[in-house]
Protein backbone atom coordinates (compact mmCIF):
# COMPACT_ATOMS: atom_id res chain seq x y z
CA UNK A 1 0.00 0.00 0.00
CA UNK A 2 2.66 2.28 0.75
CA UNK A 3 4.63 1.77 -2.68
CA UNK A 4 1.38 2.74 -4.69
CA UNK A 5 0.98 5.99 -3.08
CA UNK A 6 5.08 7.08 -4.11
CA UNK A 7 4.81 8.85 -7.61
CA UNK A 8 5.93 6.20 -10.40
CA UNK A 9 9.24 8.95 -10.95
CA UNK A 10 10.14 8.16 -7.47
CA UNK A 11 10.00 4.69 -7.47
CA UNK A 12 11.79 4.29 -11.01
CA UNK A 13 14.59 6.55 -9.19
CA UNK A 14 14.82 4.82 -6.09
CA UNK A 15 14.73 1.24 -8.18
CA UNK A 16 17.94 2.63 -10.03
CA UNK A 17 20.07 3.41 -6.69
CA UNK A 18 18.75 0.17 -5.12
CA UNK A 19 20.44 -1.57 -8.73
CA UNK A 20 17.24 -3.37 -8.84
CA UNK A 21 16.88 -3.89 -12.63
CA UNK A 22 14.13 -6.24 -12.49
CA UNK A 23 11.84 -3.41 -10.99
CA UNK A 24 13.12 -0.80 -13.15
CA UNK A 25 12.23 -2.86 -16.45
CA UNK A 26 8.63 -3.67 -14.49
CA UNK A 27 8.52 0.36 -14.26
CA UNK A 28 9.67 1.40 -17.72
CA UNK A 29 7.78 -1.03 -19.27
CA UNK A 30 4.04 0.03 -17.39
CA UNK A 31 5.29 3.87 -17.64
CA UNK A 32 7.64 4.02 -21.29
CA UNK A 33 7.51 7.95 -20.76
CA UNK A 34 9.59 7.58 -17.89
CA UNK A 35 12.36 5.62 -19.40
CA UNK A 36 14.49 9.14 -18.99
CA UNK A 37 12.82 11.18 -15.64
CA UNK A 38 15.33 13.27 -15.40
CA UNK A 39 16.16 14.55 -12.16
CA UNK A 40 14.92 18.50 -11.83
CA UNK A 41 16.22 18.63 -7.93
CA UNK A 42 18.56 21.71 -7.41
CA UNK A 43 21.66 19.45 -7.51
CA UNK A 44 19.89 16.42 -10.01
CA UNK A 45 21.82 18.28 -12.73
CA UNK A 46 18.87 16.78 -14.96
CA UNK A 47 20.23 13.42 -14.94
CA UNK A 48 18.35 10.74 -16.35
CA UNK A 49 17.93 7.16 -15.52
CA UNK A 50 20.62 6.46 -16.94
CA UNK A 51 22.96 8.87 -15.69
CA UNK A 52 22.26 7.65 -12.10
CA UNK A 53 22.71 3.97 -12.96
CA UNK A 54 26.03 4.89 -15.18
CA UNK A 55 27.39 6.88 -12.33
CA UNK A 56 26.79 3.73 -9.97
CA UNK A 57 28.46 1.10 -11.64
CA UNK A 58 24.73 -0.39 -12.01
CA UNK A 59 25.33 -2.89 -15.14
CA UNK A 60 22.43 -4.42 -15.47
CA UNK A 61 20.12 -1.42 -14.75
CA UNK A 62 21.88 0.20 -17.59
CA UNK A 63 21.15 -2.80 -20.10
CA UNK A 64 17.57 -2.90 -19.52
CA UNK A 65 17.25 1.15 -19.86
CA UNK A 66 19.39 0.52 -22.99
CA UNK A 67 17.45 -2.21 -24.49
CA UNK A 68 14.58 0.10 -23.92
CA UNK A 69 16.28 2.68 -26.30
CA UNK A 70 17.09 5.27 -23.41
CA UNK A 71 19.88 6.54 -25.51
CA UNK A 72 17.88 6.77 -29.18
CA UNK A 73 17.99 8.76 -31.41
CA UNK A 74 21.06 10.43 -29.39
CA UNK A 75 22.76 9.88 -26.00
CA UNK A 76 20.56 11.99 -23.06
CA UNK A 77 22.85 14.87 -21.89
CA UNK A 78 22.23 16.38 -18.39
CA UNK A 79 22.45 20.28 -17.16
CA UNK A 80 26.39 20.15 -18.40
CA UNK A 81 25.52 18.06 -21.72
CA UNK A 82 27.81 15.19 -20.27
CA UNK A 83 26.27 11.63 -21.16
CA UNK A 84 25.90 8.20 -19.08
CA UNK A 85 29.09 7.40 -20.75
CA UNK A 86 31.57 10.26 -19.42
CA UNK A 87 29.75 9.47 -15.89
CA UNK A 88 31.31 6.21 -15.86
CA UNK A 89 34.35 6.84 -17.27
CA UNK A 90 34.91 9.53 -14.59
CA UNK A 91 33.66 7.17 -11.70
CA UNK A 92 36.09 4.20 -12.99
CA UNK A 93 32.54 1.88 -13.88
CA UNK A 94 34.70 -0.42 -16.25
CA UNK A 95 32.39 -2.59 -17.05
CA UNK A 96 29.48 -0.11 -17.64
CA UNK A 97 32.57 1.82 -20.05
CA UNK A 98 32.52 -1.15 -22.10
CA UNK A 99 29.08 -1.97 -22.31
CA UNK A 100 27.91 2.00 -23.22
CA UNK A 101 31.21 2.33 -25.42
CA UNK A 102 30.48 -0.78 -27.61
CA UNK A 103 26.33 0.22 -28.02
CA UNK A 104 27.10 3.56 -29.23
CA UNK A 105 31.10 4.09 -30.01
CA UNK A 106 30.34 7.53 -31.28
CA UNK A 107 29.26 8.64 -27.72
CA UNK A 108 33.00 8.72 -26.78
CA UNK A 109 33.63 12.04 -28.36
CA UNK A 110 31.11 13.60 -27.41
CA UNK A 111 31.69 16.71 -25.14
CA UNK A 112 30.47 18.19 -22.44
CA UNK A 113 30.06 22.17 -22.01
CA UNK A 114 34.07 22.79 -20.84
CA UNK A 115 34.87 20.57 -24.17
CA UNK A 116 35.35 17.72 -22.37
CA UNK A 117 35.00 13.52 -23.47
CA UNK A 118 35.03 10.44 -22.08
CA UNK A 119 38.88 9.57 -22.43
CA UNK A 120 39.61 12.99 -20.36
CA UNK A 121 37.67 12.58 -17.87
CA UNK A 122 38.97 8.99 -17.00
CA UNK A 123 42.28 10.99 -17.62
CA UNK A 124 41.41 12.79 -14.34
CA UNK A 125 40.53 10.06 -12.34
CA UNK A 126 43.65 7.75 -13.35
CA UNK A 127 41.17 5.21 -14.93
CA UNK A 128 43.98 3.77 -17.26
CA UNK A 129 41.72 0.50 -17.75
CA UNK A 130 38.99 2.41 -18.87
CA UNK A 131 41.38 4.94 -21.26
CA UNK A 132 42.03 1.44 -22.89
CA UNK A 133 38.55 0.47 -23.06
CA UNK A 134 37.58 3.62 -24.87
CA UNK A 135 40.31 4.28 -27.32
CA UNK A 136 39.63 0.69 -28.21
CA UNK A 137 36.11 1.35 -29.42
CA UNK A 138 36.84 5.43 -30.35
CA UNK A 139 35.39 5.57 -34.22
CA UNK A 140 38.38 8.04 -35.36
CA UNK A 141 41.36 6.05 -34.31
CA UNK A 142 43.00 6.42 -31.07
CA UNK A 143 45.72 9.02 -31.61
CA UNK A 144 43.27 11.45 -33.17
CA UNK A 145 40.93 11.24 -29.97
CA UNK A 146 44.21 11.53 -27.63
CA UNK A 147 44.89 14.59 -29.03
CA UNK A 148 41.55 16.43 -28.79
CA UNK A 149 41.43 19.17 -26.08
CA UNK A 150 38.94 21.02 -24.67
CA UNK A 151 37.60 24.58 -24.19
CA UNK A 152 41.16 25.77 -23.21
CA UNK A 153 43.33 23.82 -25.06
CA UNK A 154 43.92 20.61 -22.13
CA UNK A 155 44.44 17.13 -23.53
CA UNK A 156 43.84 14.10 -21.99
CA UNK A 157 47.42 14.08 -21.19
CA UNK A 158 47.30 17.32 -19.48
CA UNK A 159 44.41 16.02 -17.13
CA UNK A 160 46.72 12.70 -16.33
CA UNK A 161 49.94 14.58 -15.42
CA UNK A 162 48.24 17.12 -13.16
CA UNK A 163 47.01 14.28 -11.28
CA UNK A 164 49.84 12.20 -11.15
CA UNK A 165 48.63 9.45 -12.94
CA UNK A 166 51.71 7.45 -14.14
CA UNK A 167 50.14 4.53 -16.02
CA UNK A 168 47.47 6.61 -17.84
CA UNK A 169 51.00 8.97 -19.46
CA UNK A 170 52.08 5.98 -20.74
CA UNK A 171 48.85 4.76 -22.08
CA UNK A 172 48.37 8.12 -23.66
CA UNK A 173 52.03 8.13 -24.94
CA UNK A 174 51.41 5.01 -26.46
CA UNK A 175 48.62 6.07 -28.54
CA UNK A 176 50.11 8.72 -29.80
CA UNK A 177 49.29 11.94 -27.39
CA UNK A 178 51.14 15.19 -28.60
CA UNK A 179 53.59 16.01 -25.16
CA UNK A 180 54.16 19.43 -26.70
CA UNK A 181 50.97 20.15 -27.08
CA UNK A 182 49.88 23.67 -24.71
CA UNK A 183 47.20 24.54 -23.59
CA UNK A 184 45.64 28.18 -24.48
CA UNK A 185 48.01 29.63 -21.11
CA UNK A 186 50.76 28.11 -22.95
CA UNK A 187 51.66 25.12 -20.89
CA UNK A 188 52.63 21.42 -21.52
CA UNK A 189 51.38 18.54 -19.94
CA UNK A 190 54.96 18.47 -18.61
CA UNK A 191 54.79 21.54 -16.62
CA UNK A 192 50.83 20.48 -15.39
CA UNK A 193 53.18 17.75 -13.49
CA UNK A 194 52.14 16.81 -10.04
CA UNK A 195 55.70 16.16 -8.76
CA UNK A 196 58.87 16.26 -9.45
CA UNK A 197 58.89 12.20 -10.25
CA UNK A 198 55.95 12.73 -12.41
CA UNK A 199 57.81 15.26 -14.52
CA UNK A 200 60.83 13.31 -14.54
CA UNK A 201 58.60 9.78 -15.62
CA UNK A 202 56.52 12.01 -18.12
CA UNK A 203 60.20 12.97 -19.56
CA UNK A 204 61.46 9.94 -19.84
CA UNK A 205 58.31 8.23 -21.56
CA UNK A 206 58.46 11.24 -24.60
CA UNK A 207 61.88 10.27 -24.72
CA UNK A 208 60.97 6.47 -25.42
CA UNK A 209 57.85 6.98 -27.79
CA UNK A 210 60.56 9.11 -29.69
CA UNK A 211 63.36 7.13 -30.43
CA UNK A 212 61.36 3.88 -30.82
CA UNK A 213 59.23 6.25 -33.55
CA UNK A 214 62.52 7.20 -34.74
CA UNK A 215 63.78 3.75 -35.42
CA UNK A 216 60.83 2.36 -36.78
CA UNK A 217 61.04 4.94 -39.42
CA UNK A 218 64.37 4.46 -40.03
CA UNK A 219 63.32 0.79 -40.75
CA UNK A 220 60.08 1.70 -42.72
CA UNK A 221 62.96 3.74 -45.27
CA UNK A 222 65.70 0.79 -45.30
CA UNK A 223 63.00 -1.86 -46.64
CA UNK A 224 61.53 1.18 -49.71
CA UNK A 225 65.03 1.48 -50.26
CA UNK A 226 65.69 -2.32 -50.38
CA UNK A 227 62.95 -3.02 -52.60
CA UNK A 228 64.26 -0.11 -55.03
CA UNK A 229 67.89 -1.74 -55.38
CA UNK A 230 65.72 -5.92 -55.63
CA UNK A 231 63.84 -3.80 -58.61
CA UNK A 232 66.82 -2.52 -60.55
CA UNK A 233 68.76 -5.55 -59.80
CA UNK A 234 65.71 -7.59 -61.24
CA UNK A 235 65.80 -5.12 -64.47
CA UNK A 236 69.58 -5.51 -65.29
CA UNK A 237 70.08 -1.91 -65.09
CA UNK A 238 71.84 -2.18 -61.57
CA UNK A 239 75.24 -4.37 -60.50
């Protein structure tokens, strides 16, 4: 008796924090103009079912408001137009990463109001197992989404070096971040560093990525040029 007299909203909300998904599908399917009920409260931010469940880690509440095409024909976007996605990837929700980044891959670029994505804000929060996650899926290729920046001019790699997060610079590195790129005050991601041994590993990592991109292209030019002498050599013009 005391459930029917809480507004449907309510009880769709309160089924999503309790990561009940059973009653959340029993809700959505008996009220389908719910499936989003965003949250007007003064600090709800307008997030929608999914948004709360994304934020939680709640897998299987986020399937069934999936499955019940929450997210068509575009991704919901709360008060600061960031999506279920970005929630997730900020919170560390690996598994709720994956599932939202392999629905919809084109959600990962999306940005929020400040210019933000996904892949930065999992830069901020060290998530390096969700950075992988998402440049795995990322439409564009995974260097061009490392080296998007926001509203002034940060990178994912500037987020991860102001935070100290060792294994998400490497990550980055390794997909091809720009280190020189600055942000619209002019600085690197090495001078965002948090310390002194995060400056000094950030260092030694551009140093790496360089000289192993240096001798791959090295070896990239010795086999054209081997194949050019195997030609004329072939033609009887050469030797």
């Amino acid at each position: 008796m005391a459930n029917s007299r809480i507004e449907p909203s309510q009880r769709l909300r309160r089924a999503v924090l309790a990561n009940d998904a059973l009653l959340v599908q029993r809700i959505v399917k008996s009220h389908p103009d719910l499936i989003h009920n965003p949250d007007h409260s003064i600090t709800g931010l307008s997030n929608s079912s999914l948004h709360l469940a994304a934020s939680l880690g709640h897998l299987q509440v986020c399937k069934v408001l999936v499955a019940h095409d929450h997210e068509l024909p575009t991704p919901a976007l709360n008060e600061k137009h960031q999506t279920a996605l970005m929630l997730a990837a900020s919170a560390g929700h690996t598994e709720v990463v994956h599932f939202l980044a392999e629905s919809d891959p084109s959600s990962i670029l999306r940005h929020d109001i400040r210019g933000r994505d996904a892949i930065m804000e999992a830069s901020v929060g060290g998530h390096d197992t969700v950075i992988q996650i998402l440049l795995t899926y990322v439409p564009e290729g995974a260097e061009t989404a490392v080296r998007r920046a926001d509203l002034d001019g940060n990178t994912a790699l500037h987020f991860a070096s102001s935070n100290g997060h060792l294994l998400v610079l490497r990550t980055l590195l390794a997909a091809g971040a720009d280190a020189e790129k600055r942000n619209v005050w002019s600085w690197s991601a090495v001078a965002y560093s948090a310390t002194v041994q995060a400056e000094v590993y950030l260092k030694n990592l551009v140093f790496d990525v360089e000289q192993r991109r240096r001798v791959k292209s090295d070896v990239e030019e010795g086999r054209k040029g081997g194949a050019v002498r195997m030609v004329q050599q072939e033609d009887g013009t050469a030797g």
